[in-house]
N, C-alpha and C. Protein backbone atom coordinates (compact mmCIF):
# COMPACT_ATOMS: atom_id res chain seq x y z
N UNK A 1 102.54 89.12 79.16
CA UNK A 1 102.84 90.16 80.11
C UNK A 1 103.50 91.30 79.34
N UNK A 2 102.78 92.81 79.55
CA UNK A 2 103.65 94.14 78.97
C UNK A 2 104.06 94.75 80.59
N UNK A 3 105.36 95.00 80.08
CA UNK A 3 105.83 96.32 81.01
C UNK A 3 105.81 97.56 79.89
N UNK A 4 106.23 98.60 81.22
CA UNK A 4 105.76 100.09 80.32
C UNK A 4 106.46 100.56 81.64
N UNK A 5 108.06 101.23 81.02
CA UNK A 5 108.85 101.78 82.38
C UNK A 5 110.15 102.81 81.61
N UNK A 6 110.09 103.94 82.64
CA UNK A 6 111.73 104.53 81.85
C UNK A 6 112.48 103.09 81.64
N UNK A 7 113.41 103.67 80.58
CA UNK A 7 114.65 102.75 80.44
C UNK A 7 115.39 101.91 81.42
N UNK A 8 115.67 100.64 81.77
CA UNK A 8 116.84 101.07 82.90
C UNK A 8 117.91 101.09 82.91
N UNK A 9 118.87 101.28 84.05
CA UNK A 9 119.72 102.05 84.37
C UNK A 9 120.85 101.59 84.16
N UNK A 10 121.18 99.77 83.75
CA UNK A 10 121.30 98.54 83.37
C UNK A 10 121.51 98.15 82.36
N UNK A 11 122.45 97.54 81.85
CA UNK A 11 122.23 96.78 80.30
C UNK A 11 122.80 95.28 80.72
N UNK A 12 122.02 94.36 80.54
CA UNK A 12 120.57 94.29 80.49
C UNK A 12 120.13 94.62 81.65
N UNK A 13 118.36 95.22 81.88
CA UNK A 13 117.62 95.42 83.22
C UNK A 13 117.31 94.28 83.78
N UNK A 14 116.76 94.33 85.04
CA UNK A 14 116.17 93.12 85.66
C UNK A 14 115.06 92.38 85.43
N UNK A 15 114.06 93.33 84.74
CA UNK A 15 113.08 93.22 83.74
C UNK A 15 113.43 92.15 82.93
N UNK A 16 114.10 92.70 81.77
CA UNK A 16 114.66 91.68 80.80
C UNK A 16 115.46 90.26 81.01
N UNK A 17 116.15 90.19 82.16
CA UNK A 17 117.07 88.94 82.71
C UNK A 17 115.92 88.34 83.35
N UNK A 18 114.81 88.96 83.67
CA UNK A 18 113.82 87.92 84.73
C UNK A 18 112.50 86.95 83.38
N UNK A 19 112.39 87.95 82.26
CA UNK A 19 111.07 87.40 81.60
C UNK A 19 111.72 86.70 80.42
N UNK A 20 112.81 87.76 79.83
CA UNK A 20 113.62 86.77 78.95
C UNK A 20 112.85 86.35 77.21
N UNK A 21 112.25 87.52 77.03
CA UNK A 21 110.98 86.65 75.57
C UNK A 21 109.40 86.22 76.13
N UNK A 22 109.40 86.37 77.45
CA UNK A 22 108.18 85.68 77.76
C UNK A 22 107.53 86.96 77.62
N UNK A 23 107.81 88.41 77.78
CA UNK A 23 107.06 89.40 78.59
C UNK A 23 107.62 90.69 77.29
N UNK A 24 106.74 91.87 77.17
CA UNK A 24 107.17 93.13 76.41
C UNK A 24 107.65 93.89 76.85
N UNK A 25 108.54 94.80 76.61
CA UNK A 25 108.95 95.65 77.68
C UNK A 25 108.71 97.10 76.58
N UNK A 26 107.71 97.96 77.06
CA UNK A 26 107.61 99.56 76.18
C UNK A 26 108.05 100.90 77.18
N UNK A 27 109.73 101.26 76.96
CA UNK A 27 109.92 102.02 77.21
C UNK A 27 109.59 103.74 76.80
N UNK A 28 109.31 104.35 78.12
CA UNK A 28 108.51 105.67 78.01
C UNK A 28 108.41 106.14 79.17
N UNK A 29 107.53 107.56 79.62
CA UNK A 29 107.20 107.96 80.79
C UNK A 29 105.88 107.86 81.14
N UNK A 30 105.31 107.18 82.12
CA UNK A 30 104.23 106.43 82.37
C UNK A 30 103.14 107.76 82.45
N UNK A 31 103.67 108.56 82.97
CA UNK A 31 102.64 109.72 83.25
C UNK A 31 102.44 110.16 82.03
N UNK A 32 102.58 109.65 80.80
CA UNK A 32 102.32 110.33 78.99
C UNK A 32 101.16 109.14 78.84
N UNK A 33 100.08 110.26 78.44
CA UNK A 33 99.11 109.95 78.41
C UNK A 33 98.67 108.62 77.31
N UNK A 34 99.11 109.52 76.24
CA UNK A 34 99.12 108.63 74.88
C UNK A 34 99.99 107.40 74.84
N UNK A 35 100.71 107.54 75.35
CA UNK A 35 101.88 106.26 75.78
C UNK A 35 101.11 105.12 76.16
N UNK A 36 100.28 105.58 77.23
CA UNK A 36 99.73 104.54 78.77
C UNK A 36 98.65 103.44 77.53
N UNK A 37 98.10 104.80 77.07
CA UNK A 37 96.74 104.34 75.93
C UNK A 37 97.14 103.54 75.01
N UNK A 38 98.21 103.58 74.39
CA UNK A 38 98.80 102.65 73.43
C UNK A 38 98.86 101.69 73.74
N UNK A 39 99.80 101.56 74.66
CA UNK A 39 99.97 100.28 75.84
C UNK A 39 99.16 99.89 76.05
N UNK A 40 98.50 99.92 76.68
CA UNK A 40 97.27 99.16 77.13
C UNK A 40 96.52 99.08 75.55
N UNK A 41 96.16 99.48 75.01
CA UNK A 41 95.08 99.26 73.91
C UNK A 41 95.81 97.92 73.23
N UNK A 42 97.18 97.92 72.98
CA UNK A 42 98.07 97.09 72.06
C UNK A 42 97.79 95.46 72.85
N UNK A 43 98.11 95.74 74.19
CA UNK A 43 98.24 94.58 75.17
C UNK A 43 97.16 93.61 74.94
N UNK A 44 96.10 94.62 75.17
CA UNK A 44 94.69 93.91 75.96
C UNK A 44 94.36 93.12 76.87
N UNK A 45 95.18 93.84 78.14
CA UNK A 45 95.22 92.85 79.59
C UNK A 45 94.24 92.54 79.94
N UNK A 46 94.25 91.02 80.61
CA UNK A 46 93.09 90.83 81.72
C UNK A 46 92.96 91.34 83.03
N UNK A 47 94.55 92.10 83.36
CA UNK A 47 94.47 92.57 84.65
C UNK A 47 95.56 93.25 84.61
N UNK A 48 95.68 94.84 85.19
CA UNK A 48 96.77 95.67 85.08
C UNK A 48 97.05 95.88 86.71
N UNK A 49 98.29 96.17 86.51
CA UNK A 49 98.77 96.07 87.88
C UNK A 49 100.30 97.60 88.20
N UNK A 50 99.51 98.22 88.67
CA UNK A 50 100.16 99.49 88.57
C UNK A 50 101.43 99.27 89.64
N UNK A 51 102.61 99.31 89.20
CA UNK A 51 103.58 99.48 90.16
C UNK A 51 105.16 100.13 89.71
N UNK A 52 104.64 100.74 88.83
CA UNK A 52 105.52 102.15 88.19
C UNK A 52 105.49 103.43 89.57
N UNK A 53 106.70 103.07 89.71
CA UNK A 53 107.14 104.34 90.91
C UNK A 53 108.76 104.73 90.77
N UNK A 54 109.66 105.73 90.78
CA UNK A 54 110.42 106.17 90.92
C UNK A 54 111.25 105.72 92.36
N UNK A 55 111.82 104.77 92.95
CA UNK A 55 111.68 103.96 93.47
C UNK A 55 114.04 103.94 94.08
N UNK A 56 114.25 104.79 93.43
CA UNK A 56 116.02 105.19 93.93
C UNK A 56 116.18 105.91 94.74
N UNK A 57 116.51 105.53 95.81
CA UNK A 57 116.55 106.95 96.91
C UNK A 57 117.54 108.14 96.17
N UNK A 58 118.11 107.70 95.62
CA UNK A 58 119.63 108.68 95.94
C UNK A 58 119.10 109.49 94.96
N UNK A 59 118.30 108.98 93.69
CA UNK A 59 117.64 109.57 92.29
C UNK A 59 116.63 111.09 93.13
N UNK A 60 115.80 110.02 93.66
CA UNK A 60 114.54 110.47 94.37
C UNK A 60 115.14 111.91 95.08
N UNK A 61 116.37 111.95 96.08
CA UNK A 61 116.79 113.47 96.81
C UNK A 61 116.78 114.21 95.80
N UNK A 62 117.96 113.75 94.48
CA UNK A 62 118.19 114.42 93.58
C UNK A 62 117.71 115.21 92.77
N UNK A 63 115.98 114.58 92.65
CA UNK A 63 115.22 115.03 91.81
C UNK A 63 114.12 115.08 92.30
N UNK A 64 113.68 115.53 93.38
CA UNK A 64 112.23 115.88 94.13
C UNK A 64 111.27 115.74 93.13
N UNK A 65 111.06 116.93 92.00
CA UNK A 65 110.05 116.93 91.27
C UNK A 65 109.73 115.87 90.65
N UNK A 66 111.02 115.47 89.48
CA UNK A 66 110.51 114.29 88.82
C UNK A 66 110.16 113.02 89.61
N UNK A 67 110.23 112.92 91.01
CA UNK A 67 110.30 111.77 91.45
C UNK A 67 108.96 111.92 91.70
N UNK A 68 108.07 113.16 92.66
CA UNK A 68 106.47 113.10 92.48
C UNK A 68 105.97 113.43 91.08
N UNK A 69 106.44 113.83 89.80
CA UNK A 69 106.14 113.91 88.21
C UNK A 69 105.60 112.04 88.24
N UNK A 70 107.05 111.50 88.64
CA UNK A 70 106.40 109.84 88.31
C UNK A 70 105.16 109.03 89.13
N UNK A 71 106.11 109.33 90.28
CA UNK A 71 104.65 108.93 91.31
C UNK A 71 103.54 109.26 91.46
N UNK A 72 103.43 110.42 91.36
CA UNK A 72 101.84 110.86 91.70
C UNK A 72 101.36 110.96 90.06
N UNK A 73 101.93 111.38 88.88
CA UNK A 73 101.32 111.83 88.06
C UNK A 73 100.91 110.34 87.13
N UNK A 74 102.37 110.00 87.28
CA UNK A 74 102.32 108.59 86.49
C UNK A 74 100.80 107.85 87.57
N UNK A 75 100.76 107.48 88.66
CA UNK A 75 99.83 107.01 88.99
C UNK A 75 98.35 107.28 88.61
N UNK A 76 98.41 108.23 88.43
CA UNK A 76 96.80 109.05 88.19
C UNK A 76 96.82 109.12 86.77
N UNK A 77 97.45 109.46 86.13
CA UNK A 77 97.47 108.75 84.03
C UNK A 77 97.49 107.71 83.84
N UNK A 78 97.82 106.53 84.59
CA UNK A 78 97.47 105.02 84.58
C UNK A 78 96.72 104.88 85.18
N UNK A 79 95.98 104.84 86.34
CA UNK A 79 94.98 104.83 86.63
C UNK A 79 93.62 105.47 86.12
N UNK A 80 93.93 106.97 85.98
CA UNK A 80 92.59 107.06 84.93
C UNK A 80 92.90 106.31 83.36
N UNK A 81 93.70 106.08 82.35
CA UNK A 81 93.44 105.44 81.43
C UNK A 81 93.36 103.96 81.93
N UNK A 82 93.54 103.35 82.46
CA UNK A 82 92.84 102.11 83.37
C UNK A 82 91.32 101.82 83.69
N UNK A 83 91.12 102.84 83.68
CA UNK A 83 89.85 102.94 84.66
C UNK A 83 88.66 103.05 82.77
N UNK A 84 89.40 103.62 81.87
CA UNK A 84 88.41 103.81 80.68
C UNK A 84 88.53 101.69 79.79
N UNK A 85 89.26 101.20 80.45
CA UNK A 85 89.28 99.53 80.00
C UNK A 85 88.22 98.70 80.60
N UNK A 86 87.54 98.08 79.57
CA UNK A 86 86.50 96.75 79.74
C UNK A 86 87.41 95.63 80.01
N UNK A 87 87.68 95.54 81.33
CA UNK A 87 88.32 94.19 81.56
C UNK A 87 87.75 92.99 81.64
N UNK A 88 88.42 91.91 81.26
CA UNK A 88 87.64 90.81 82.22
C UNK A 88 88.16 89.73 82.38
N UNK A 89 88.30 90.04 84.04
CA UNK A 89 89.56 89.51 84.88
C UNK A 89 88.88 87.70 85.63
N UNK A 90 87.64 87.62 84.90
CA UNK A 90 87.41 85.90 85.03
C UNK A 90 88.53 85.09 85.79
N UNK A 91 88.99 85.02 84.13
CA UNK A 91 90.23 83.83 84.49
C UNK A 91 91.43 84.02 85.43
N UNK A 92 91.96 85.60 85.57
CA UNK A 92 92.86 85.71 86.45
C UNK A 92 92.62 85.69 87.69
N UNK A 93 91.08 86.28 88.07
CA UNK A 93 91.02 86.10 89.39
C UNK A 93 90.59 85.12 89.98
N UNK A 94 90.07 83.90 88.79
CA UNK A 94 90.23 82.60 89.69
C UNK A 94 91.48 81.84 89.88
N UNK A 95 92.06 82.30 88.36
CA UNK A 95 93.52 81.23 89.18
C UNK A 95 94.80 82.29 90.30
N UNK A 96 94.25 83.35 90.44
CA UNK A 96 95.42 84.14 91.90
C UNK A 96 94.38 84.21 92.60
N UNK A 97 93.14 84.26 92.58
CA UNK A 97 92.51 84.23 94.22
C UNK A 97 92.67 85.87 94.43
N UNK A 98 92.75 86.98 93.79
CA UNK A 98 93.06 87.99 93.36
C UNK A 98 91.59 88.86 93.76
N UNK A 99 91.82 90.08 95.07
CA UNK A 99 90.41 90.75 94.61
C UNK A 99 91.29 92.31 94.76
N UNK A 100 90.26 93.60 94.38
CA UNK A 100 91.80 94.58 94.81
C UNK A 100 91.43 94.83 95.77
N UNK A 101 92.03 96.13 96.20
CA UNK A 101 92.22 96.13 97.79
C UNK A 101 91.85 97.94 97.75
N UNK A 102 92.35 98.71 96.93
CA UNK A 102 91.72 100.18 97.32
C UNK A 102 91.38 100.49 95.68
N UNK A 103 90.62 101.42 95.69
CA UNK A 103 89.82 101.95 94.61
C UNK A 103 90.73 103.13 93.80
N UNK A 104 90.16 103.38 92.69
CA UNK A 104 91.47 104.58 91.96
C UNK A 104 91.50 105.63 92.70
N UNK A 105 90.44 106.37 93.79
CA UNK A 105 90.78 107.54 94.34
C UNK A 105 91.30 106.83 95.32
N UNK A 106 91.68 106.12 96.10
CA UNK A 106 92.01 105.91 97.04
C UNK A 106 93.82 105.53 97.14
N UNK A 107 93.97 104.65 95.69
CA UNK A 107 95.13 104.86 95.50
C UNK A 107 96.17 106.41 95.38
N UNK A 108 95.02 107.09 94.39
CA UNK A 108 95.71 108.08 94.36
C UNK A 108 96.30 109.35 95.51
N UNK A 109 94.78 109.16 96.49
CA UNK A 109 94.78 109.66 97.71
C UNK A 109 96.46 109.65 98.58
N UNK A 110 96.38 107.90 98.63
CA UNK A 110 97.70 107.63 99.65
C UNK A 110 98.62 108.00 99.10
N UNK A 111 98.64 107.97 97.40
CA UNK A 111 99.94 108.18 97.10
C UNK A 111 100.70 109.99 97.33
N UNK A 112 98.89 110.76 97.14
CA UNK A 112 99.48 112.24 97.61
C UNK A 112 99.52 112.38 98.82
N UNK A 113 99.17 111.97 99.92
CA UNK A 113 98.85 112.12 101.04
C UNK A 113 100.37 111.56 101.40
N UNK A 114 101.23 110.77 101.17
CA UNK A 114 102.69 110.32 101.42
C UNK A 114 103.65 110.96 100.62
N UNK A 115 103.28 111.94 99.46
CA UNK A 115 104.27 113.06 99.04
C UNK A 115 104.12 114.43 100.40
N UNK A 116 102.69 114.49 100.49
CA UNK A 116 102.43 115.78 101.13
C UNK A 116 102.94 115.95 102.35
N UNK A 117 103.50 114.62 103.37
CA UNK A 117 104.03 114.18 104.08
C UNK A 117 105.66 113.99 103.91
N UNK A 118 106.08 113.94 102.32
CA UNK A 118 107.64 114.19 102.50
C UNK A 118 107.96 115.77 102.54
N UNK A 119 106.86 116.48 101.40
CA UNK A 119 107.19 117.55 101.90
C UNK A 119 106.69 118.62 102.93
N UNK A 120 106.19 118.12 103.96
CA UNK A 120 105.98 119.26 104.85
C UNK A 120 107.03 118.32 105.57
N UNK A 121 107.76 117.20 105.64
CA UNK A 121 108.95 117.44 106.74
C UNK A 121 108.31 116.14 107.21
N UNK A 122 107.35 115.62 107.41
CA UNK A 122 106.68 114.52 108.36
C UNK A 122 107.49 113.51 108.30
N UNK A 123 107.39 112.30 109.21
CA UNK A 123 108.83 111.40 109.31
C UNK A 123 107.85 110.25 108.58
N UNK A 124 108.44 110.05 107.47
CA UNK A 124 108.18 109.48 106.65
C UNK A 124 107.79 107.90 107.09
N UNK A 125 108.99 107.49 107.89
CA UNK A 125 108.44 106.10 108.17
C UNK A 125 107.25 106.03 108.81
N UNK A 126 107.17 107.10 109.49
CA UNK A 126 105.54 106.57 110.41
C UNK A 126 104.26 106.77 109.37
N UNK A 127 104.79 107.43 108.04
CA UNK A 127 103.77 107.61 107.32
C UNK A 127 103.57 106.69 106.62
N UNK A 128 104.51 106.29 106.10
CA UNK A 128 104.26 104.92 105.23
C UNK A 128 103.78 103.47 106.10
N UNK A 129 104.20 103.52 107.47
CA UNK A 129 103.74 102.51 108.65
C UNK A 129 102.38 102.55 108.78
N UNK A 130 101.95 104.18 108.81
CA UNK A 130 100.40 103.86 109.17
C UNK A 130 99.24 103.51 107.76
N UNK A 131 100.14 103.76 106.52
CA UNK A 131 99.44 103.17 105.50
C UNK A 131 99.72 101.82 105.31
N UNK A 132 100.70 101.49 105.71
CA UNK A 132 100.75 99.79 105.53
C UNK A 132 99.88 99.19 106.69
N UNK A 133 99.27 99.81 108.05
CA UNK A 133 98.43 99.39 109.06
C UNK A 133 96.92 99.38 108.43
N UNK A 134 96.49 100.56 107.49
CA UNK A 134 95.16 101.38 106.56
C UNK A 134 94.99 99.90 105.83
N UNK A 135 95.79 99.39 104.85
CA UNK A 135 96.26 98.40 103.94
C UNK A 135 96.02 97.43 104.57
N UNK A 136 96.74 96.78 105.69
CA UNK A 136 96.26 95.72 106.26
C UNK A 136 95.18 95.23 106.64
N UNK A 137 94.43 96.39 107.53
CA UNK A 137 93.03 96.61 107.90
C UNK A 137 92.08 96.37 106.43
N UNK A 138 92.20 97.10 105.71
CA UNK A 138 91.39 96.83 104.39
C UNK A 138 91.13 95.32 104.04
N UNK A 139 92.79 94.78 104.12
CA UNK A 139 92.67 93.17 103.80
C UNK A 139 91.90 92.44 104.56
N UNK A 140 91.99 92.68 105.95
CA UNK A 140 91.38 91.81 106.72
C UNK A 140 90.10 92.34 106.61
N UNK A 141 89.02 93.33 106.58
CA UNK A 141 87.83 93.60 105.79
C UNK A 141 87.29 92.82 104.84
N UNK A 142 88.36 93.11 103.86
CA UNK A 142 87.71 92.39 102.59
C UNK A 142 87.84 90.60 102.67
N UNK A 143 88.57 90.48 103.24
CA UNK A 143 87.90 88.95 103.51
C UNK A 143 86.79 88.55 103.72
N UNK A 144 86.73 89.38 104.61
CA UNK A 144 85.00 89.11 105.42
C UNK A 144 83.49 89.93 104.94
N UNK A 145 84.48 90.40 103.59
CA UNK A 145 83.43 90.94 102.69
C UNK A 145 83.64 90.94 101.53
N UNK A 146 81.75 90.39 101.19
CA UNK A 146 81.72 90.06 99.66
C UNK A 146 81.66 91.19 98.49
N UNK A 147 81.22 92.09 98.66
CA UNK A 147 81.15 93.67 98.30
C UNK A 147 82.35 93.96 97.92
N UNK A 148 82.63 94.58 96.29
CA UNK A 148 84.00 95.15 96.07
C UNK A 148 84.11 96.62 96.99
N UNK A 149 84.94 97.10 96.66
CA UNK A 149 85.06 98.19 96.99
C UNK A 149 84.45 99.25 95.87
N UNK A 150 83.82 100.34 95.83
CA UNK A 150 83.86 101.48 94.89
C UNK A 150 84.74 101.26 93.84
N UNK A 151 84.65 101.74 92.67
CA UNK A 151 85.23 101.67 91.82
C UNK A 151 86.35 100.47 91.21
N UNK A 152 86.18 99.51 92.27
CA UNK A 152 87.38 98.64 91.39
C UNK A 152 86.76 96.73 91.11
N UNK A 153 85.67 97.10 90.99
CA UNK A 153 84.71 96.05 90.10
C UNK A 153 85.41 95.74 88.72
């Protein structure tokens, strides 16, 4: 297992107290391109799992920009250098039972579509409610279908 995250905030992080030697940890800013590419090229995952987000409220007021800099940008520089990897997720997705659930535009979609929504003022919880309803619905779809979705074959 590699992580790839700012520093944290922590000595030691939760990161490090949870994997302990089992796991890498490459500190950086996820939205750097060359960074993401390293990472990943060095790793050679069977399965990447994007969940680098800026994620402190109190950070997040503080710093509007950098907080969509991480979220939206970091998402879409990991996801497109993601998207240029020959995976092959065989073995992982038989032993998690693992299929995905939205495609790289689609991720990226919700993730601007829930900034564009903090900033025009929209009440956030109902925004993030009706994507966790979008999300759910998807799951229960893809059960009942054998067909990946677009892009995340």
């Amino acid at each position: 297992m590699t992580g790839l995250s700012l520093p944290p905030h922590t000595d030691p992080g939760l990161f490090a107290l949870c994997v302990r030697g089992r796991a890498t940890d490459t500190y950086g800013d996820i939205a750097e391109y060359g960074l993401v590419a390293r990472t990943l090229a060095d790793c050679e995952p069977e399965i990447v799992i994007h969940m680098a987000a800026q994620a402190l409220v109190r950070l997040s007021y503080a710093d509007p920009l950098g907080t969509c800099a991480t979220n939206i940008m970091g998402t879409a520089t990991f996801c497109r250098r993601a998207s240029f990897l020959t995976l092959d997720a065989t073995h992982a997705r038989a032993l998690l039972g693992w299929r995905p659930v939205l495609s790289f535009d689609d991720a990226v979609n919700w993730t601007a579509d829930w900034y564009r929504g903090f900033w025009n003022g929209d009440d956030i919880g109902a925004v993030t409610r009706r994507q966790i309803d979008a999300f759910s619905e998807r799951l229960h779809h893809l059960a009942d279908d054998p067909v990946p979705l677009r892009g995340t074959a």
